[in-house]
Protein backbone atom coordinates (compact mmCIF):
# COMPACT_ATOMS: atom_id res chain seq x y z
CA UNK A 1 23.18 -31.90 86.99
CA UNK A 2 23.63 -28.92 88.92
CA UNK A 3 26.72 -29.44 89.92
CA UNK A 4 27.95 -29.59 86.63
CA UNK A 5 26.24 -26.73 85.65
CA UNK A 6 27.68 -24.27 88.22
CA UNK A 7 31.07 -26.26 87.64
CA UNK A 8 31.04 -24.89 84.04
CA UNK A 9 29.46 -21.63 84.82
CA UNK A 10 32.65 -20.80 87.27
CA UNK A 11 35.22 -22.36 84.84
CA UNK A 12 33.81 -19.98 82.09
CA UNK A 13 33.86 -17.21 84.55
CA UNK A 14 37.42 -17.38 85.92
CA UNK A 15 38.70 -17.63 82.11
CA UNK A 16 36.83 -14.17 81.20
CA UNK A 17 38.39 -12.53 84.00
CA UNK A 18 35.40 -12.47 86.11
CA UNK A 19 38.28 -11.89 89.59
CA UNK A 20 40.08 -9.25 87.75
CA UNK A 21 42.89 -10.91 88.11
CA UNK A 22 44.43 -10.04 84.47
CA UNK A 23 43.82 -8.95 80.90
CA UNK A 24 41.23 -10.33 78.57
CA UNK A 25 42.52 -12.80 76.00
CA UNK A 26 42.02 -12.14 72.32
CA UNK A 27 39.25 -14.20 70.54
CA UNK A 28 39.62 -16.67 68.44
CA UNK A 29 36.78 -16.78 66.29
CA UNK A 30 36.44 -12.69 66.15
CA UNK A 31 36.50 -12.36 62.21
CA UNK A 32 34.41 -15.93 61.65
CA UNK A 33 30.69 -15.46 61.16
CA UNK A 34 28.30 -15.36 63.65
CA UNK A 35 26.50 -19.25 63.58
CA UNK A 36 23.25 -17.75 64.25
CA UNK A 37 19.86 -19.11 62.92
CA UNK A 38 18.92 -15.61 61.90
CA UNK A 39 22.06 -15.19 59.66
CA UNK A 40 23.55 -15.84 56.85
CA UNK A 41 26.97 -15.60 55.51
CA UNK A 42 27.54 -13.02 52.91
CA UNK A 43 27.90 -13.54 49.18
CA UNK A 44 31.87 -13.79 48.27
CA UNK A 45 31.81 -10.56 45.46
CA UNK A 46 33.49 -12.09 42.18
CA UNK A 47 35.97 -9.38 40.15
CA UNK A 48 34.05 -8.86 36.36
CA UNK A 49 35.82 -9.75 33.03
CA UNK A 50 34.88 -7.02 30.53
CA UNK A 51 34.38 -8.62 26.88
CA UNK A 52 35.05 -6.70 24.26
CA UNK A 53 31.77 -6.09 21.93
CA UNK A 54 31.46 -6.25 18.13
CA UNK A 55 34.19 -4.91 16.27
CA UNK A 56 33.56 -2.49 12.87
CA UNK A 57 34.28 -5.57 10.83
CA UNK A 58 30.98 -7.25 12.47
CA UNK A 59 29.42 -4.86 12.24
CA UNK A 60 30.27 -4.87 8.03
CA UNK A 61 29.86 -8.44 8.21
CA UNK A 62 26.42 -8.34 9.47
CA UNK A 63 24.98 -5.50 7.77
CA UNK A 64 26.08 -7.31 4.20
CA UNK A 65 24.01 -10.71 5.48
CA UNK A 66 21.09 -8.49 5.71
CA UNK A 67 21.67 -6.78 2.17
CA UNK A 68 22.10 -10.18 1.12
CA UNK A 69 19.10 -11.64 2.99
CA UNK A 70 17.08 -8.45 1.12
CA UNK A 71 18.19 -9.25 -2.28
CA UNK A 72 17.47 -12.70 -1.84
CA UNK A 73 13.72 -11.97 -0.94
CA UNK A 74 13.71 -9.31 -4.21
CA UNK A 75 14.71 -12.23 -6.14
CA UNK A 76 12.24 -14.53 -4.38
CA UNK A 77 9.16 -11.35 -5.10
CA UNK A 78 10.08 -11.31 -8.74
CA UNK A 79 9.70 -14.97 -9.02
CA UNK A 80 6.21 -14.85 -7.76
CA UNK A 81 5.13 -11.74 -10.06
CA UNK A 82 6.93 -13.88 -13.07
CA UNK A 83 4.20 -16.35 -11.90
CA UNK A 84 1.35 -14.53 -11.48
CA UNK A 85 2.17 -12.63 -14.75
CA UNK A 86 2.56 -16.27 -17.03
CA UNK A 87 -0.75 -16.68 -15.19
CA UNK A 88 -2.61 -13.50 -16.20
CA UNK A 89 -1.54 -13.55 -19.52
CA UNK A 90 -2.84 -17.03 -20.03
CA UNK A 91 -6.37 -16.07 -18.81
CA UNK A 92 -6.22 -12.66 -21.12
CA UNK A 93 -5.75 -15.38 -24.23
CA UNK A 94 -8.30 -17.72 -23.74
CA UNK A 95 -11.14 -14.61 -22.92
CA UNK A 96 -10.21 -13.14 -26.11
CA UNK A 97 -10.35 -16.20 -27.93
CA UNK A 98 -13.64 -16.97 -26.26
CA UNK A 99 -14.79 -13.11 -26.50
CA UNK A 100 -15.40 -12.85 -22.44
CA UNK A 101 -14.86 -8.84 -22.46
CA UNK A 102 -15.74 -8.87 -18.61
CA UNK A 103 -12.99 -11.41 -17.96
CA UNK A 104 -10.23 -9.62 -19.99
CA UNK A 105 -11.13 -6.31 -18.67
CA UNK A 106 -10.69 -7.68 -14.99
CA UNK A 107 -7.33 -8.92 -15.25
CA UNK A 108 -5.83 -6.70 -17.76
CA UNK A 109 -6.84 -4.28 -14.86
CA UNK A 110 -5.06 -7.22 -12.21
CA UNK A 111 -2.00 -7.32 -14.68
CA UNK A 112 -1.72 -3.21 -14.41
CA UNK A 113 -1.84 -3.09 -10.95
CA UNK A 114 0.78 -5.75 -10.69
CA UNK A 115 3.07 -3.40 -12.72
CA UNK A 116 2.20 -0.80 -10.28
CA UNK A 117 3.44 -3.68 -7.27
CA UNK A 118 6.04 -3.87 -8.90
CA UNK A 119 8.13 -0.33 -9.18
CA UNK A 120 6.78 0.68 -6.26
CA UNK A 121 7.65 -1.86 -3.92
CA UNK A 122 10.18 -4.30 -6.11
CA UNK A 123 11.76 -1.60 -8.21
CA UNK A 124 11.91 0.90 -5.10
CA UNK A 125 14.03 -1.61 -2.87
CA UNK A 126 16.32 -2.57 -5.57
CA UNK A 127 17.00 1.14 -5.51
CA UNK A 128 17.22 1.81 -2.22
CA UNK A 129 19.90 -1.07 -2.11
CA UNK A 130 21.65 0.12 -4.78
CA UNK A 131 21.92 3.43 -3.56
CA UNK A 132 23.43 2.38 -0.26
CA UNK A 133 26.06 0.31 -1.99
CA UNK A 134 26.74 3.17 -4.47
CA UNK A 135 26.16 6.43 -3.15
CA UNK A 136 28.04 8.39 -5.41
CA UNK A 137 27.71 6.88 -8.60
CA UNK A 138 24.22 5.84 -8.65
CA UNK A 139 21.79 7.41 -10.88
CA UNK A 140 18.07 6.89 -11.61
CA UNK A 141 18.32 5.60 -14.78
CA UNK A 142 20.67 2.84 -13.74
CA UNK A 143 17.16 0.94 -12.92
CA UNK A 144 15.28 1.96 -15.58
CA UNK A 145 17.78 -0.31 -18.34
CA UNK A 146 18.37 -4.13 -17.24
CA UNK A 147 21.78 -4.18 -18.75
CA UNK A 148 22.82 -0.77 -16.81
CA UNK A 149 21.43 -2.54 -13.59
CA UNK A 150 23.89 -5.80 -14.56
CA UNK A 151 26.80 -3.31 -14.88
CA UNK A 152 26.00 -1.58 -11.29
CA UNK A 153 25.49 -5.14 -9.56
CA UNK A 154 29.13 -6.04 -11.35
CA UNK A 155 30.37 -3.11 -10.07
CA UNK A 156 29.35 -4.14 -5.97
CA UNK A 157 30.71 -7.69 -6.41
CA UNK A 158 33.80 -6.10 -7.46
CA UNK A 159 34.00 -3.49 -4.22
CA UNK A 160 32.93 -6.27 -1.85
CA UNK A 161 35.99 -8.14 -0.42
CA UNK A 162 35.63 -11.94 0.02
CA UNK A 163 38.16 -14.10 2.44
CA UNK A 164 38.45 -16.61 -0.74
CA UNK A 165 38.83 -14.59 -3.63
CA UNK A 166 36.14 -15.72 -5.00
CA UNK A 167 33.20 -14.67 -6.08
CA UNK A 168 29.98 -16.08 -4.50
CA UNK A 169 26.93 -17.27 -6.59
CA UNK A 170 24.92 -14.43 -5.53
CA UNK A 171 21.02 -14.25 -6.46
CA UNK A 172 21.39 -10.59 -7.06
CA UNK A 173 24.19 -10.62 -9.77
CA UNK A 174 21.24 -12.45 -12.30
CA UNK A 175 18.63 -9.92 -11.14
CA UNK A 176 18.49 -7.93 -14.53
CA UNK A 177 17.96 -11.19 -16.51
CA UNK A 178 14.62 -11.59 -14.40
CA UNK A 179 13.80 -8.03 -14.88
CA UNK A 180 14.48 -7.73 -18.72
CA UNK A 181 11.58 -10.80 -19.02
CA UNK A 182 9.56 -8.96 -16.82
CA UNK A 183 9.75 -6.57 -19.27
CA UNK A 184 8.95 -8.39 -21.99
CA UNK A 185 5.96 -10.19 -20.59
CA UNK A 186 4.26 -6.85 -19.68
CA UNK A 187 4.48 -5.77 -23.07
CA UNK A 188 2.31 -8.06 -24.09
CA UNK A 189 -0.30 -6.33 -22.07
CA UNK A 190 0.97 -2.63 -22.78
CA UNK A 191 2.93 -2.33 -20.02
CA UNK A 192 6.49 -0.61 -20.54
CA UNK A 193 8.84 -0.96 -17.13
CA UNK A 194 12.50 -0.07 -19.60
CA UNK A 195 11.37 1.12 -22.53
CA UNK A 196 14.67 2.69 -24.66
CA UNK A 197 15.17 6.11 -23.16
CA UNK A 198 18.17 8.71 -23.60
CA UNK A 199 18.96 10.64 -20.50
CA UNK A 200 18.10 13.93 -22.39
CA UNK A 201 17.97 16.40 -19.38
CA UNK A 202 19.44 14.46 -16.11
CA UNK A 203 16.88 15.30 -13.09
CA UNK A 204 15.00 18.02 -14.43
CA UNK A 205 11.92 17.88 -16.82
CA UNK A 206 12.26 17.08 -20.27
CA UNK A 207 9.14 20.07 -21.52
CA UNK A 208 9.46 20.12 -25.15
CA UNK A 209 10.11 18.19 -27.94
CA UNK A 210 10.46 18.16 -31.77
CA UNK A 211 12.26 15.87 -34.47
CA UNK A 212 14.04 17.32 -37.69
CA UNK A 213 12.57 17.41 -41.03
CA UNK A 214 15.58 15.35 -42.83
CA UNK A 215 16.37 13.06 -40.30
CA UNK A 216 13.71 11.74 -38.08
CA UNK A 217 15.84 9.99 -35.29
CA UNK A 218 17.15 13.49 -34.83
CA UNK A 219 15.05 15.35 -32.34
CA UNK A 220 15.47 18.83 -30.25
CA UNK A 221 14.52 18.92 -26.86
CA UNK A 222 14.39 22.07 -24.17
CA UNK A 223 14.15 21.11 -20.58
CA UNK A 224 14.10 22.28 -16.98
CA UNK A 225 17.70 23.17 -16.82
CA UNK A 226 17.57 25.57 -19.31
CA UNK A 227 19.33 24.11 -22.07
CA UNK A 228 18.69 23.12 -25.64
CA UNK A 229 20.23 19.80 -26.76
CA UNK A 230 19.63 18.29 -29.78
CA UNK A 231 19.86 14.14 -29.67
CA UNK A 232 19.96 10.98 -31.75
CA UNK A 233 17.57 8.78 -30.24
CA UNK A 234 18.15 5.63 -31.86
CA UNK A 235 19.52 2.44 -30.18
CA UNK A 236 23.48 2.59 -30.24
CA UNK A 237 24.99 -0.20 -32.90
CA UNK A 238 28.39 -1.93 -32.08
CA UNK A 239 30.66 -3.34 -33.94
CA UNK A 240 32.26 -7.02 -33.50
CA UNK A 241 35.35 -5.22 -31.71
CA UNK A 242 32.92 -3.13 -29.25
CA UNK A 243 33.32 0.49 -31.10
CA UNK A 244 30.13 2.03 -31.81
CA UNK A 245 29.01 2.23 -35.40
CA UNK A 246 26.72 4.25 -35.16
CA UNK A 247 25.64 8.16 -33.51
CA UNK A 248 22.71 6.64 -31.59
CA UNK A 249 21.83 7.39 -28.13
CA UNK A 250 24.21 10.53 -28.03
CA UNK A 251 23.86 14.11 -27.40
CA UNK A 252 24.27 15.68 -30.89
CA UNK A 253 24.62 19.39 -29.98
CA UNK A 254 22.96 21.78 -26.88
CA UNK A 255 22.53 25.54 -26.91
CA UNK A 256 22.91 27.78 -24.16
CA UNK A 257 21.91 30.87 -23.39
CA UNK A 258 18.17 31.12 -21.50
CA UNK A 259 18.42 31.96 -17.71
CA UNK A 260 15.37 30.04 -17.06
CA UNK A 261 13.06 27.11 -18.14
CA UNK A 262 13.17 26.41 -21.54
CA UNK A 263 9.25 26.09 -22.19
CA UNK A 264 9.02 25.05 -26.05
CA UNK A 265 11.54 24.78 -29.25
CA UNK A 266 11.19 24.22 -32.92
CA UNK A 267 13.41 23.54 -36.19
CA UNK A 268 12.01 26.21 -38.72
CA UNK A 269 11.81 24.46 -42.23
CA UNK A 270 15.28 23.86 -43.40
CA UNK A 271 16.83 23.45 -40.32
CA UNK A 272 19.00 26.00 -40.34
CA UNK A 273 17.88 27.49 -37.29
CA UNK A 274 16.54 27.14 -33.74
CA UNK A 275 13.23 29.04 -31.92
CA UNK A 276 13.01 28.45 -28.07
CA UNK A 277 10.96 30.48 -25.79
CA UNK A 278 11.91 30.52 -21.99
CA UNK A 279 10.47 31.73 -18.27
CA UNK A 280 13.02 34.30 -18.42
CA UNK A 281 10.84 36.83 -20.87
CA UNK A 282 13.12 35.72 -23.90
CA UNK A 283 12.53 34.09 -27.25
CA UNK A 284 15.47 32.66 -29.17
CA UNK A 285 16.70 31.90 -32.13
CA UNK A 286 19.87 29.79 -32.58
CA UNK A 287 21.85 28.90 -35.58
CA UNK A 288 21.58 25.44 -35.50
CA UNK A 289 25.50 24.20 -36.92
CA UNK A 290 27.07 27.13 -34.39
CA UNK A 291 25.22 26.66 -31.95
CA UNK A 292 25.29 30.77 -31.91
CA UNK A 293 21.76 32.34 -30.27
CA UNK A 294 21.87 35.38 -33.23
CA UNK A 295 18.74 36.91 -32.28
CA UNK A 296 17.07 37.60 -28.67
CA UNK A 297 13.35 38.64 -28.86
CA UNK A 298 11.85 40.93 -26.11
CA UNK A 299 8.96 42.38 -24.80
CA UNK A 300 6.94 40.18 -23.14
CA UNK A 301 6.88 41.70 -19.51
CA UNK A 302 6.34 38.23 -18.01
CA UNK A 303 7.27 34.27 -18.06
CA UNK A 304 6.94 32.68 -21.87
CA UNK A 305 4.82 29.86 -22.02
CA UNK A 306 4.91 28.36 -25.22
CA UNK A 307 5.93 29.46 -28.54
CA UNK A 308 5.36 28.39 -32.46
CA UNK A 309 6.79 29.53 -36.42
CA UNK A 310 4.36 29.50 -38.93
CA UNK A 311 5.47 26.52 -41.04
CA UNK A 312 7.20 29.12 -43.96
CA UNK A 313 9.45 30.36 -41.04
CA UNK A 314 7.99 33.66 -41.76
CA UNK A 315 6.90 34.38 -38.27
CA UNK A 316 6.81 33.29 -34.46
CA UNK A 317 3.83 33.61 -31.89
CA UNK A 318 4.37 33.11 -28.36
CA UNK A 319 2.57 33.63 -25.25
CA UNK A 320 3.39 34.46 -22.10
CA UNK A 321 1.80 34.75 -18.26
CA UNK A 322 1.18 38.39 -18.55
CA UNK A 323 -2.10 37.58 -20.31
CA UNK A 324 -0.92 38.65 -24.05
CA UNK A 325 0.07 36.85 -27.54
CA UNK A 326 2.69 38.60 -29.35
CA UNK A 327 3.29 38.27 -32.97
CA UNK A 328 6.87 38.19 -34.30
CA UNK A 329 9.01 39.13 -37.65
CA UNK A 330 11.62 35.93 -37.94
CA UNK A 331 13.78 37.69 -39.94
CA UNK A 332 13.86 41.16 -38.16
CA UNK A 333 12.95 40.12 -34.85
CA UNK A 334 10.47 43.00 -34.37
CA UNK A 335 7.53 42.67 -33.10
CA UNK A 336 4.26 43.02 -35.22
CA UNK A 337 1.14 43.09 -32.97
CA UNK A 338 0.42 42.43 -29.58
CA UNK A 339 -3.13 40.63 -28.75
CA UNK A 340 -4.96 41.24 -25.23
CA UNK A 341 -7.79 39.26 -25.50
CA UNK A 342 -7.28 36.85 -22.76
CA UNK A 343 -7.84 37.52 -19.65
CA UNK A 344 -5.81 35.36 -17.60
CA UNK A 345 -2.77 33.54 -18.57
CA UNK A 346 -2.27 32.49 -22.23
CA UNK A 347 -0.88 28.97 -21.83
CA UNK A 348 -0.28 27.73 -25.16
CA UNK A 349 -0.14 29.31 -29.20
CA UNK A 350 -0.37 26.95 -32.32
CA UNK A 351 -0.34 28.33 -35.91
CA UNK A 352 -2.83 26.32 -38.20
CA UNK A 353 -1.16 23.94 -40.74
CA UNK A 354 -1.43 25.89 -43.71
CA UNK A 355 0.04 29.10 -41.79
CA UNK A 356 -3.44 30.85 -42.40
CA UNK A 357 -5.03 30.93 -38.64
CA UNK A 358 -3.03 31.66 -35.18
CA UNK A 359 -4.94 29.73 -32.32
CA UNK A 360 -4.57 30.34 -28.86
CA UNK A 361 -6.07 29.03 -25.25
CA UNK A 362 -4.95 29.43 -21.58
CA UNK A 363 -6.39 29.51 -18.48
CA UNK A 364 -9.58 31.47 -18.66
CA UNK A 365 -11.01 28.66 -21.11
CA UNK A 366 -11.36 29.62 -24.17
CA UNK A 367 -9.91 29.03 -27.85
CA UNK A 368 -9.05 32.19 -29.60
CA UNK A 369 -9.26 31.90 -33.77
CA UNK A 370 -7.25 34.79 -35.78
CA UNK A 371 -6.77 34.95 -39.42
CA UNK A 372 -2.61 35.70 -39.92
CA UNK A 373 -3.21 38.70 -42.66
CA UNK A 374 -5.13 40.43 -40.23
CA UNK A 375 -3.20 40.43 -37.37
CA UNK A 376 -0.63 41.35 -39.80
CA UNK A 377 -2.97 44.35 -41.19
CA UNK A 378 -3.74 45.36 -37.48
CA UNK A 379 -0.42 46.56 -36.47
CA UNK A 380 -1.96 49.77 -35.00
CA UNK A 381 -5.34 48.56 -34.23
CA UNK A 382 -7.16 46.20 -31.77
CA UNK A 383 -6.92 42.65 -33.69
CA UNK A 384 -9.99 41.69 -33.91
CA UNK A 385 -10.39 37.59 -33.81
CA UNK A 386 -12.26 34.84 -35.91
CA UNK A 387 -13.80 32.82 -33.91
CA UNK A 388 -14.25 31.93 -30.16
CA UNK A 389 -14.37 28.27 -28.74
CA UNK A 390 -15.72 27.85 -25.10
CA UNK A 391 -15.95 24.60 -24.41
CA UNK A 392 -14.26 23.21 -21.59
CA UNK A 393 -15.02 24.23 -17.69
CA UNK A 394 -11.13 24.29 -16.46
CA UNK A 395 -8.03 25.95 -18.32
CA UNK A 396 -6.83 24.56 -21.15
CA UNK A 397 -3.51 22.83 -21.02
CA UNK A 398 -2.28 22.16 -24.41
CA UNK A 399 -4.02 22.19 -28.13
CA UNK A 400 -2.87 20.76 -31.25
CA UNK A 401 -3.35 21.32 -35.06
CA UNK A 402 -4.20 19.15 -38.27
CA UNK A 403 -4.66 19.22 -41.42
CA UNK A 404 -7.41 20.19 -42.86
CA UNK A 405 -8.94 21.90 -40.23
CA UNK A 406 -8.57 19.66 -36.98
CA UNK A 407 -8.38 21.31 -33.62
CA UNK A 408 -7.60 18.98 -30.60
CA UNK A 409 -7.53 20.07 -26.54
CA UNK A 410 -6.77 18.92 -23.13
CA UNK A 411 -8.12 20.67 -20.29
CA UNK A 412 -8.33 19.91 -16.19
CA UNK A 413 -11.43 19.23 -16.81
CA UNK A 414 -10.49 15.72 -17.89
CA UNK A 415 -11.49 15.82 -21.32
CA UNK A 416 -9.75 15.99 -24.61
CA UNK A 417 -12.27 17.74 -27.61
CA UNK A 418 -11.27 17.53 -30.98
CA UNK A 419 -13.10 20.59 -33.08
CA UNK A 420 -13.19 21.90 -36.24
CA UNK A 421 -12.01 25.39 -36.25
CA UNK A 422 -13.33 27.02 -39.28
CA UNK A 423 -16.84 26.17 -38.23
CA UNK A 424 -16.18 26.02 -34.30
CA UNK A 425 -18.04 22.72 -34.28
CA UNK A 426 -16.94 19.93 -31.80
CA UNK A 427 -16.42 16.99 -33.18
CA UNK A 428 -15.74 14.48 -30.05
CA UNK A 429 -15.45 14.76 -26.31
CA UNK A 430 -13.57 11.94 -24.64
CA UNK A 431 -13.23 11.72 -20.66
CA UNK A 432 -10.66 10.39 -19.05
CA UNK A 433 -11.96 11.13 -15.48
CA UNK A 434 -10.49 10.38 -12.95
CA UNK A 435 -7.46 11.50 -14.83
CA UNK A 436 -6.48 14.13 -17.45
CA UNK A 437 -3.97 14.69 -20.23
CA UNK A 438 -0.98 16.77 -19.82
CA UNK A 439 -0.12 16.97 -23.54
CA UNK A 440 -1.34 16.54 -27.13
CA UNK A 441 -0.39 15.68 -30.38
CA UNK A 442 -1.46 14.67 -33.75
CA UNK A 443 0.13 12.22 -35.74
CA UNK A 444 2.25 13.77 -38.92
CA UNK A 445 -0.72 12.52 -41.62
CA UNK A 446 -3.33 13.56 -38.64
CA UNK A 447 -4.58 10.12 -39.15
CA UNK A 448 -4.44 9.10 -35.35
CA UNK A 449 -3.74 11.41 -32.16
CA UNK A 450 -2.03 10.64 -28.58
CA UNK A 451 -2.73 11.83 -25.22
CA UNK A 452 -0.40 11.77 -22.13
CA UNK A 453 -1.76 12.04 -18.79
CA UNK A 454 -0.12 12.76 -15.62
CA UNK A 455 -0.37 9.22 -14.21
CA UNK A 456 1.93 7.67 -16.63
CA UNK A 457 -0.67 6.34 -19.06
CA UNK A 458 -0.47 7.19 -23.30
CA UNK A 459 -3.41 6.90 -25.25
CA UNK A 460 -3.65 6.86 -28.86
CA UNK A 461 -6.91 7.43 -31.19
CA UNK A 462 -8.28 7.11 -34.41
CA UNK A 463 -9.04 10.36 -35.55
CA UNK A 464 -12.00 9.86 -38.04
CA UNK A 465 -14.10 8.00 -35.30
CA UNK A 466 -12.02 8.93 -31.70
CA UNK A 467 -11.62 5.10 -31.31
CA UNK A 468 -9.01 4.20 -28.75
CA UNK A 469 -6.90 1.96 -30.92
CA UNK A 470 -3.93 1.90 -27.92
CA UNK A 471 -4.02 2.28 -24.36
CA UNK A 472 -0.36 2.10 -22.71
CA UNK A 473 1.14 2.23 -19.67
CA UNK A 474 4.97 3.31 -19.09
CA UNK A 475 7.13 3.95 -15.83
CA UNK A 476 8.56 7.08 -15.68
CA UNK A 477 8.07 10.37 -12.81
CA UNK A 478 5.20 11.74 -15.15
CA UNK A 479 4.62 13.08 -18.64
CA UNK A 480 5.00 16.19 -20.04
CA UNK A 481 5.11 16.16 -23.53
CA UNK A 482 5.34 13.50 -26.25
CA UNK A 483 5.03 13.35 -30.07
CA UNK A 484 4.92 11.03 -32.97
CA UNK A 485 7.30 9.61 -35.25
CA UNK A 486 7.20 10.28 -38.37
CA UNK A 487 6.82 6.73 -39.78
CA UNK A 488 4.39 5.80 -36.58
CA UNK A 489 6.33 3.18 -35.36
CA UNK A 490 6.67 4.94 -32.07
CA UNK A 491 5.73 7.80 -29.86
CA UNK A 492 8.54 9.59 -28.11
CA UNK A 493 7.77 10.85 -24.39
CA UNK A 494 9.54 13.52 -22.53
CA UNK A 495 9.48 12.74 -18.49
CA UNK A 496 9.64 15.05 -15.37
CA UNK A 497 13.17 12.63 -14.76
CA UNK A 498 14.45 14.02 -17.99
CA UNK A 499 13.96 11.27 -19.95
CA UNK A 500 12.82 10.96 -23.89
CA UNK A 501 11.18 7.02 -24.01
CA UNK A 502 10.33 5.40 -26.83
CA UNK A 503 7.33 3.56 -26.85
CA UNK A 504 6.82 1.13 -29.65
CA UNK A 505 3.07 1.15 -31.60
């Protein structure tokens, strides 16, 4: 075995060159991997293929599955509150029948919150689709009305473009049938989600109302944006071929002129004529067919807060935030008397029914009584008042007068007091704490009285005994003012969206 070894060991030397004897030959196996236990041979390195990722159209594509897949669970949630609506309202009819007050009180309180489920989760996503669909021609009211809400979900099954040409069945294009007997069942427990409503001042407050003395469905309205519009607020008629028959639901007349909120307006007594005050220092009065402003009353040195005409359309009181009450010649437009008795802010001025008596209130608390012919008489001299009425413990935010001598306030102290103002006796205290009333008002016989609060809820009393006869509930941004009409078959509410509701008694 040696021998073979060395053999090998020579042969392998000689053909390296060991003797010199000429040049190295070239390797063989130079480039090939080493065959070694400790190695490896590389990876081979593949060349990519870039894909191309999902294109605008997929991107479409998708996002309208998931706007589908949203409506879809909308229409699934109002299922379920159709449901658990059928269901409350069942239980509310057997405890009445069976006189279980505790029972009826708990889910009358189950069906309002339900409501409240409802806009602000429901309602609020229907919007929020809507208003990505439709960004420029959505409005608010187009989900306040079932049949406007049809005619925007027409209108994005028309813009969407499907491969077919035809239309899907899409659980979104029946939506407003659902909603419209939502509607209907939560009337039954005073619940109004689309009352009728006129868009009377689009996005701003609606802050004062009033209806005309020949026509009742007429009504004058002075809002946020600083214009006067006079409306008729009954529910458009059509004819078989689709024209209207009818002036309802339109925009009658509006009066401009004020620079600045328009805080209150009245007809005077023949309706010849307009009286706004405004937060621009300015009262008003309009000819009602021109629409001409023929007089502009000055003097107050601050914003007007609220104005009234005694009801011979002899004179105007207003009052303003620099703490005084003036007293006004309609005819003339000069001013008769000024009154400094408040001390803060004079919120609000009502003449008495009869003309006699001027009250006013504001934010230092108290009810000032003054008899007309003296203020008249005290032209050059400190008026001197009636009567003083300090009752509540937070400014007074609106008053209202009655026949025969009915006075009725809300305050932030959350209590409405109904006194009489010849004697300065109070009558009734009600509390509505947690909440309070933004407005007041007395029916046109003074038979019952309403309250509007600032959580959306309308109360209406009996005024002999202050018995809560109604206790209502209506969507809208908040209330700010509201009246009666005339015949009592409704009570007309002016919203912070602009709106004027009517909500059926």
């Amino acid at each position: 075995s040696g021998g073979m070894g060395s053999g090998d060991l020579s042969g392998g030397m000689a053909g390296t060159g060991g003797g010199g004897d000429g040049p190295l030959p070239r390797s063989t196996t130079a480039d090939a991997p080493i065959p070694s236990e400790g190695f490896k041979a590389p990876t081979p390195v593949h060349r990519g293929v870039l894909r191309q990722g999902p294109g605008e159209e997929d991107m479409k594509r998708q996002i309208q599955r998931d706007i589908n897949y949203i409506y879809s669970e909308v229409d699934r949630t109002t299922d379920f509150t159709l449901v658990c609506l059928s269901t409350i309202i069942v239980v509310l009819s057997f405890s009445q029948l069976l006189d279980r007050k505790e029972t009826f009180t708990k889910y009358l309180q189950n069906a309002h919150e339900l409501s409240m489920d409802f806009v602000s989760n429901t309602l609020k996503t229907v919007w929020d689709l809507l208003n990505r669909e439709l960004p420029t021609t959505i409005e608010l009211r187009d989900v306040r009305d079932p049949f406007r809400l049809r005619d925007r979900l027409a209108d994005i099954t028309r813009l969407r473009q499907y491969p077919s040409g035809r239309l899907p069945r899409l659980k979104s294009r029946k939506l407003y049938r659902k909603f419209a007997l939502l509607h209907d069942l939560f009337t039954s427990v005073d619940v109004h989600l689309f009352p009728n409503f006129i868009a009377a001042h689009p996005s701003t407050p609606c802050k004062s109302l009033r209806f005309s003395a020949f026509d009742p469905a007429m009504w004058l309205s002075g809002g946020y944006d600083c214009v006067i519009r006079i409306h008729d607020i009954r529910p458009p008629t059509f004819a078989s071929d689709g024209t209207k028959t009818n002036t309802g639901h339109t925009c009658l007349a509006q009066y401009v002129g004020h620079k600045s909120i328009v805080t209150s307006v009245h007809f005077t007594k023949d309706d010849r004529h307009i009286l706004s005050s405004s937060f621009d220092r300015t009262l008003k009065i309009w000819n009602a067919q021109s629409a001409s402003c023929e007089r502009t009353l000055t003097g107050h040195t601050d914003s007007i807060t609220s104005c009234d005409i005694t009801p011979d359309s002899r004179h105007i009181a207003s009052s303003s935030t620099d703490s005084t009450v003036r007293l006004w010649d309609f005819t003339t437009g000069e001013c008769l008397t000024v009154i400094k008795k408040h001390v803060r802010w004079t919120k609000v001025v009502k003449f008495s029914t009869d003309g006699r008596y001027l009250l006013t209130a504001g934010l230092d608390k108290r009810v000032y009584i003054w008899d007309l012919k003296l203020l008249l008489n005290a032209r050059h001299t400190p008026p001197t008042h009636t009567r003083l009425i300090e009752s509540h413990t937070d400014y007074i935010l609106d008053m209202a007068t009655s026949r025969p001598s009915l006075l009725l306030t809300t305050s932030r102290d959350s209590s409405i007091r109904l006194f009489d103002y010849i004697t300065g006796h109070e009558l009734a205290t009600i509390d509505l704490s947690p909440s309070w009333a933004c407005t007041v008002a007395f029916s046109e016989d003074g038979q019952y009285f309403a309250a509007g609060t600032f959580d959306n809820n309308v109360g209406v009393w009996r005024t002999r005994d202050c018995v809560k006869v109604r206790g209502v509930r209506v969507l809208n941004l908040g209330i700010v003012c509201l009246r009666f009409w005339r015949d009592l078959s409704c009570l007309v509410v002016g919203t912070q969206e602009g709106f004027l509701q009517q909500i059926p008694l």
